[in-house]
PDB file of N, CA and C in Angstrom:
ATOM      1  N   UNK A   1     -42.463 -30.133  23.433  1.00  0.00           N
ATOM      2  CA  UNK A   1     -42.110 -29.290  24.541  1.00  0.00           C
ATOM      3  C   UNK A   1     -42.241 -30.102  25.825  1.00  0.00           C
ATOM      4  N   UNK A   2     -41.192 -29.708  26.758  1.00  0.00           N
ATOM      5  CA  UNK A   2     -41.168 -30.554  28.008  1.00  0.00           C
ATOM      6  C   UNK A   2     -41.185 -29.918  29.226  1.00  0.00           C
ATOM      7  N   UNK A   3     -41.809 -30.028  30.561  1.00  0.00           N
ATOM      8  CA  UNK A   3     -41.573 -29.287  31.587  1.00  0.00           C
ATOM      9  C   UNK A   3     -39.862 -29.557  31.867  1.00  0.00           C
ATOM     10  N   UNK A   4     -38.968 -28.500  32.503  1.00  0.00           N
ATOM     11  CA  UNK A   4     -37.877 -28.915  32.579  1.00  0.00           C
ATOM     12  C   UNK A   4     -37.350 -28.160  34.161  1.00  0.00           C
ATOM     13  N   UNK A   5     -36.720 -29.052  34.324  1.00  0.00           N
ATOM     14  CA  UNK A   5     -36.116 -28.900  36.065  1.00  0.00           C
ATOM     15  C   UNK A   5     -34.278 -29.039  35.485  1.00  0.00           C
ATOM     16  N   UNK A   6     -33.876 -28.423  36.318  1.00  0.00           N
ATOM     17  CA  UNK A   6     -32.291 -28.320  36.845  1.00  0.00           C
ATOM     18  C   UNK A   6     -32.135 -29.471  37.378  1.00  0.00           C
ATOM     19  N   UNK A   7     -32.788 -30.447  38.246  1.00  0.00           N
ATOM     20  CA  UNK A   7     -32.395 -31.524  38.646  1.00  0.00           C
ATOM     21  C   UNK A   7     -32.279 -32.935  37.862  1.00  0.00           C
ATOM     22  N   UNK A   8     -32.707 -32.864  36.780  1.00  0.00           N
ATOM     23  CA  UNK A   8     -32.724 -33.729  35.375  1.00  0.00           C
ATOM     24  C   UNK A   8     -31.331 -34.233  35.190  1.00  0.00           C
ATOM     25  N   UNK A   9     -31.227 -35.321  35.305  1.00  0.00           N
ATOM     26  CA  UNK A   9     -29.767 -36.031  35.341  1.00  0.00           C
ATOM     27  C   UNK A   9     -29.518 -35.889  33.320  1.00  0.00           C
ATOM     28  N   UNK A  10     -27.786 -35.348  33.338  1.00  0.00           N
ATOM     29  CA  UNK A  10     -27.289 -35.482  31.559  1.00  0.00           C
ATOM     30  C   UNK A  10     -27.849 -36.978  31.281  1.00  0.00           C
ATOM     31  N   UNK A  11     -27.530 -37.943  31.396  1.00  0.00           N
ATOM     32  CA  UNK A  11     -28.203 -38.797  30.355  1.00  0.00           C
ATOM     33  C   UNK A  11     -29.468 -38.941  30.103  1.00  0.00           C
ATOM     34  N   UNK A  12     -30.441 -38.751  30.836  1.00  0.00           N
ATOM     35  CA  UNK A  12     -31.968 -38.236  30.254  1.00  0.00           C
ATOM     36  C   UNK A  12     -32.178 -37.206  29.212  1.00  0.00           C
ATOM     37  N   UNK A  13     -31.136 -36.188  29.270  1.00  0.00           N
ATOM     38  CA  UNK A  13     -31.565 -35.232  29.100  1.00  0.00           C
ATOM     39  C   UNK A  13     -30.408 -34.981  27.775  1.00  0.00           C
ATOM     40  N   UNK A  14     -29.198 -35.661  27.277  1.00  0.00           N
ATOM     41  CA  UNK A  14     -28.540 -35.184  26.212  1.00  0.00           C
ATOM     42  C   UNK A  14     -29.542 -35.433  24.539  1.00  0.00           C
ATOM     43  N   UNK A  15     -28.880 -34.401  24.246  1.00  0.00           N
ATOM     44  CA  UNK A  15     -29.328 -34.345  23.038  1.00  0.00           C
ATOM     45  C   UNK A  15     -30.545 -33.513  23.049  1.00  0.00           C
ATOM     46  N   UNK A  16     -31.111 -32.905  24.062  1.00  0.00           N
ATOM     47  CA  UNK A  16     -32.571 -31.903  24.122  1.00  0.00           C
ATOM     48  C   UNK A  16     -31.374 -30.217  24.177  1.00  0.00           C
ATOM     49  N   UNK A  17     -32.300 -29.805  23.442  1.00  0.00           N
ATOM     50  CA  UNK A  17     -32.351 -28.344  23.468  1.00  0.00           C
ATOM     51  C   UNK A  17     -32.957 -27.518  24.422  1.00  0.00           C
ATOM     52  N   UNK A  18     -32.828 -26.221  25.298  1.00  0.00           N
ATOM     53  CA  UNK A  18     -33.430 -25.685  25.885  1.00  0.00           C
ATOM     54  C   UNK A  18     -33.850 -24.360  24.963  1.00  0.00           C
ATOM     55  N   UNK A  19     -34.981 -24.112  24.942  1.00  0.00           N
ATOM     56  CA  UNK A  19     -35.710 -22.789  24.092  1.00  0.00           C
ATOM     57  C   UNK A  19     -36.470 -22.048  25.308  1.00  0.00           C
ATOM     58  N   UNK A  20     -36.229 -20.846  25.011  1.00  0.00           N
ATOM     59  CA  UNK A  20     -37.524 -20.103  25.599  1.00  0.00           C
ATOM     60  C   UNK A  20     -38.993 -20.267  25.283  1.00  0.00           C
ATOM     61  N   UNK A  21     -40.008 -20.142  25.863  1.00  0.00           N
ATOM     62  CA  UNK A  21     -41.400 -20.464  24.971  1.00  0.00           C
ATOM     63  C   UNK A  21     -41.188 -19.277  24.341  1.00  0.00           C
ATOM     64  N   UNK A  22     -42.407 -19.387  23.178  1.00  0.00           N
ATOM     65  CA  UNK A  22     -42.544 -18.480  21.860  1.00  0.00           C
ATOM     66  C   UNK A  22     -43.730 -17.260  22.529  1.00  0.00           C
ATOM     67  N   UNK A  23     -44.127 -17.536  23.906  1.00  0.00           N
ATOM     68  CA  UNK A  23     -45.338 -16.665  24.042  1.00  0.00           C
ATOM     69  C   UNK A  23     -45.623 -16.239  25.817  1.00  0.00           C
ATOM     70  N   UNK A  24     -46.370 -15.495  25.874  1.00  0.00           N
ATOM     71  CA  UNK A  24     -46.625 -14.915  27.685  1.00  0.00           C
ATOM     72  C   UNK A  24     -47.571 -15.422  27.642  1.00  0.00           C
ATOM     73  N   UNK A  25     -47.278 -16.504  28.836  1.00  0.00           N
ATOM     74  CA  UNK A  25     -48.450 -17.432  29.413  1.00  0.00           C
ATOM     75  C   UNK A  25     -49.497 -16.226  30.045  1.00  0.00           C
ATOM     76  N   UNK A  26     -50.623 -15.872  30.723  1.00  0.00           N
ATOM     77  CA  UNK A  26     -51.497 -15.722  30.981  1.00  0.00           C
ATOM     78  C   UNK A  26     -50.902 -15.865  32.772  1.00  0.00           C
ATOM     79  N   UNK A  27     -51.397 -14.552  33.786  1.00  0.00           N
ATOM     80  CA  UNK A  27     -50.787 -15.102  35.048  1.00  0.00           C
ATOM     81  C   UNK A  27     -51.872 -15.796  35.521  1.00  0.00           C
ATOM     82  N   UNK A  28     -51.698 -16.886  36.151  1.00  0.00           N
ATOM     83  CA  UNK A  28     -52.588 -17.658  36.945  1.00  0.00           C
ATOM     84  C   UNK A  28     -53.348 -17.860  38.483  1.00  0.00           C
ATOM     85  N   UNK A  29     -54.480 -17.704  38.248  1.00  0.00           N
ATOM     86  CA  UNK A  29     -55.054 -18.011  39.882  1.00  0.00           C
ATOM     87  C   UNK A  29     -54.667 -19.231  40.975  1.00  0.00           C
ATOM     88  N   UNK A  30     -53.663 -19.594  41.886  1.00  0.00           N
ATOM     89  CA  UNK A  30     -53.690 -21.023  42.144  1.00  0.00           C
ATOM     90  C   UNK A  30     -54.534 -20.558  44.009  1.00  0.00           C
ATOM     91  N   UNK A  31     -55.441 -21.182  43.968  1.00  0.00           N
ATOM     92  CA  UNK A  31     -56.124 -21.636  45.052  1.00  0.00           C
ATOM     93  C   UNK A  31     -56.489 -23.002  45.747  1.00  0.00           C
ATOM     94  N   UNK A  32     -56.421 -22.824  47.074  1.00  0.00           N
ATOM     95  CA  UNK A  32     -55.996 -24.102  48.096  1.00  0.00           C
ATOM     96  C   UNK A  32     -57.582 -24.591  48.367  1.00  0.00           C
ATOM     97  N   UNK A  33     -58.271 -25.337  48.833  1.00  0.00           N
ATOM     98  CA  UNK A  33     -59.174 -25.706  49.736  1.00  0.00           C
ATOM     99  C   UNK A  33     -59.041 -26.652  50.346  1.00  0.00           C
ATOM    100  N   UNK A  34     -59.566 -27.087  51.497  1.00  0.00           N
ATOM    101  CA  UNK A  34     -59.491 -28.228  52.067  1.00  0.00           C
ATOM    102  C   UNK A  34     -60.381 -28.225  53.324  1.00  0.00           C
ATOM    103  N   UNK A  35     -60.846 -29.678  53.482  1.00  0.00           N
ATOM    104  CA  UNK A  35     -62.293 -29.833  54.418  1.00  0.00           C
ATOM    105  C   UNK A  35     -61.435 -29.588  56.007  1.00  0.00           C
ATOM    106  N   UNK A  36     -62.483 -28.823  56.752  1.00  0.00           N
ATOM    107  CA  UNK A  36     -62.690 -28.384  57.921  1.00  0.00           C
ATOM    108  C   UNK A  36     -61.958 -29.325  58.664  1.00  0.00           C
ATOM    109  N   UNK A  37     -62.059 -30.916  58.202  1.00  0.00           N
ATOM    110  CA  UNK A  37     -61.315 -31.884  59.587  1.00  0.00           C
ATOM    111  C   UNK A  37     -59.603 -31.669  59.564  1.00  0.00           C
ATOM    112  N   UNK A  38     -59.532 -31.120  58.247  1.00  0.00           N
ATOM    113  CA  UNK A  38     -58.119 -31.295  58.079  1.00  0.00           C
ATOM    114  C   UNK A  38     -57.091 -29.953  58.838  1.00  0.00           C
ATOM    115  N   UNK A  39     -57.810 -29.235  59.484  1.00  0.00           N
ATOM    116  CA  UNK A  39     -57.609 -27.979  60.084  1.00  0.00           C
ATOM    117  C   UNK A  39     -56.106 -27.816  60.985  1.00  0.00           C
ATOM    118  N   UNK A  40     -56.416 -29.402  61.907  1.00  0.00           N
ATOM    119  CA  UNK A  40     -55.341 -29.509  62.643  1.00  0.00           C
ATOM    120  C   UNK A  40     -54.236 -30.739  62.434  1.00  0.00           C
ATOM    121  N   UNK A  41     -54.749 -30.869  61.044  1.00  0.00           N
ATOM    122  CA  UNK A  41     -53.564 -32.286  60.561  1.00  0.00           C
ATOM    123  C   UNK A  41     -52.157 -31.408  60.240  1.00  0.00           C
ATOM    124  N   UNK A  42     -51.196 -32.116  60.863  1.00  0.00           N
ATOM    125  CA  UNK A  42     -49.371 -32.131  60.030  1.00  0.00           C
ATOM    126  C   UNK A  42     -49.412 -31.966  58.935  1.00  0.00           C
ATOM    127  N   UNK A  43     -49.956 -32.855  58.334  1.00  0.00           N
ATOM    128  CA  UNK A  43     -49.214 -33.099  56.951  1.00  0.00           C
ATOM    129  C   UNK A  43     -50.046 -32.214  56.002  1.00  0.00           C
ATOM    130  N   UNK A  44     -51.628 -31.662  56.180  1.00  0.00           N
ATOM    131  CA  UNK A  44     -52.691 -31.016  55.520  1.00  0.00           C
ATOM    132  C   UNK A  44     -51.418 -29.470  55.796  1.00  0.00           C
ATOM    133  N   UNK A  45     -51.001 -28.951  57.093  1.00  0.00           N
ATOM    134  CA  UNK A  45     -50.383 -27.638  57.210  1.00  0.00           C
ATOM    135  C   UNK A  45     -49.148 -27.496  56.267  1.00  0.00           C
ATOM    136  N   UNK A  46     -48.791 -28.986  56.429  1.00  0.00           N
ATOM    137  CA  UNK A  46     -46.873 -28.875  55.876  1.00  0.00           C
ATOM    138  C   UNK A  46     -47.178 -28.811  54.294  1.00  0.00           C
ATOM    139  N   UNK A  47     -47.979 -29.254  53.488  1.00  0.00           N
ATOM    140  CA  UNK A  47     -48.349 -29.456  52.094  1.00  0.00           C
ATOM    141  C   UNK A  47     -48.842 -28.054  51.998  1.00  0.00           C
ATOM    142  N   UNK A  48     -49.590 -27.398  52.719  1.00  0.00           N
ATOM    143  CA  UNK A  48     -50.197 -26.082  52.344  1.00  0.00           C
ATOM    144  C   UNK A  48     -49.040 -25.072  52.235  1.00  0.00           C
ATOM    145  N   UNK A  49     -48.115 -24.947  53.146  1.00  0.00           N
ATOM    146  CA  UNK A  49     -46.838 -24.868  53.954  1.00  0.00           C
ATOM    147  C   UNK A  49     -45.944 -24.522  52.593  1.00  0.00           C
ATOM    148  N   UNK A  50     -46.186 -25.851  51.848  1.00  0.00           N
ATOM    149  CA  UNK A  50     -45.163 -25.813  50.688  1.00  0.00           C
ATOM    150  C   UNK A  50     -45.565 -25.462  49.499  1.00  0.00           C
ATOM    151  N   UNK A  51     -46.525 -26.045  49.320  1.00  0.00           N
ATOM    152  CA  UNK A  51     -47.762 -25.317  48.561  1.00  0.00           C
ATOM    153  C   UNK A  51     -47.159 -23.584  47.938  1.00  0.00           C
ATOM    154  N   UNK A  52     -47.568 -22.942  49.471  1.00  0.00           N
ATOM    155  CA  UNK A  52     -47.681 -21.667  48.880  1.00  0.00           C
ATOM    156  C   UNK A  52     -46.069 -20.903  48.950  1.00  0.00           C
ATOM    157  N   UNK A  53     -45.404 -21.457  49.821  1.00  0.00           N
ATOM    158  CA  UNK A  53     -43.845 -20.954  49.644  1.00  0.00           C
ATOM    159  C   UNK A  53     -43.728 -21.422  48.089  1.00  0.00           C
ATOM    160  N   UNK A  54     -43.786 -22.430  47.517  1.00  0.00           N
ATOM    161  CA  UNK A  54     -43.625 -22.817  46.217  1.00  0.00           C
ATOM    162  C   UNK A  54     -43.877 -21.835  45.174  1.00  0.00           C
ATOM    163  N   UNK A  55     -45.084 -21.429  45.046  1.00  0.00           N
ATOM    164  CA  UNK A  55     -45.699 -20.341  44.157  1.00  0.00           C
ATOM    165  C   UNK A  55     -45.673 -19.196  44.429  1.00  0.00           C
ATOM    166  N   UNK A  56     -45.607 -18.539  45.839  1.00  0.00           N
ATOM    167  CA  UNK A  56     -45.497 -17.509  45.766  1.00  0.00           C
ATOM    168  C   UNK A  56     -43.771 -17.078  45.664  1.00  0.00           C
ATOM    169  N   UNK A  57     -43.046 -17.439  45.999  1.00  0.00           N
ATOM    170  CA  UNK A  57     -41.706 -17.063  46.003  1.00  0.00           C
ATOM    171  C   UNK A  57     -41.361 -16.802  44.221  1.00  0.00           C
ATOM    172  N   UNK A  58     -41.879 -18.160  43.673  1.00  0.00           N
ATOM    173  CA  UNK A  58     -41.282 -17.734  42.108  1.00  0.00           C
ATOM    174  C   UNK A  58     -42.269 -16.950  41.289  1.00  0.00           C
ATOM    175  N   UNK A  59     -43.103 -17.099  42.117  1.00  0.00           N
ATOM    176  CA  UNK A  59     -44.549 -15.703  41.191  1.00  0.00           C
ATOM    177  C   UNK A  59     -44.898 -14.730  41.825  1.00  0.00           C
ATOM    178  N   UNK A  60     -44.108 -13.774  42.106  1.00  0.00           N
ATOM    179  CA  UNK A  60     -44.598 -12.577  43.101  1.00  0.00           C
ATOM    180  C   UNK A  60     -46.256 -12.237  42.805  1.00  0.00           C
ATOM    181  N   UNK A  61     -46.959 -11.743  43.693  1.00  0.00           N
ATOM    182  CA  UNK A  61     -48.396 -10.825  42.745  1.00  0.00           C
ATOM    183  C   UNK A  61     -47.443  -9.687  41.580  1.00  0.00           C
TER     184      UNK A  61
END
């Protein structure tokens, strides 16, 4: 079994099958932390930023 993305170019990818899994994953907790200095960093906001647009958009609660 393979994680699989839409962006996977055909020659990597001929000759694989796509299956549904056989089972209901379990929903998952994903939680952020990060130290106090990083409060007012760019790149600490933009990663969090994407972070949670990432997961929450395709995993509603």
């Amino acid at each position: 079994m393979l994680p699989w993305s839409k962006g996977l170019d055909a020659p990597r990818t001929a000759g694989l099958l796509r299956v549904p899994v056989p089972l209901q994953a379990p929903p998952r907790v994903v939680e952020l932390f990060w130290h106090q200095r990083h409060e007012t960093s760019a790149f600490h906001e933009w990663m969090k930023t994407l972070l949670l647009d990432l997961f929450h958009s395709k995993h509603p609660p």
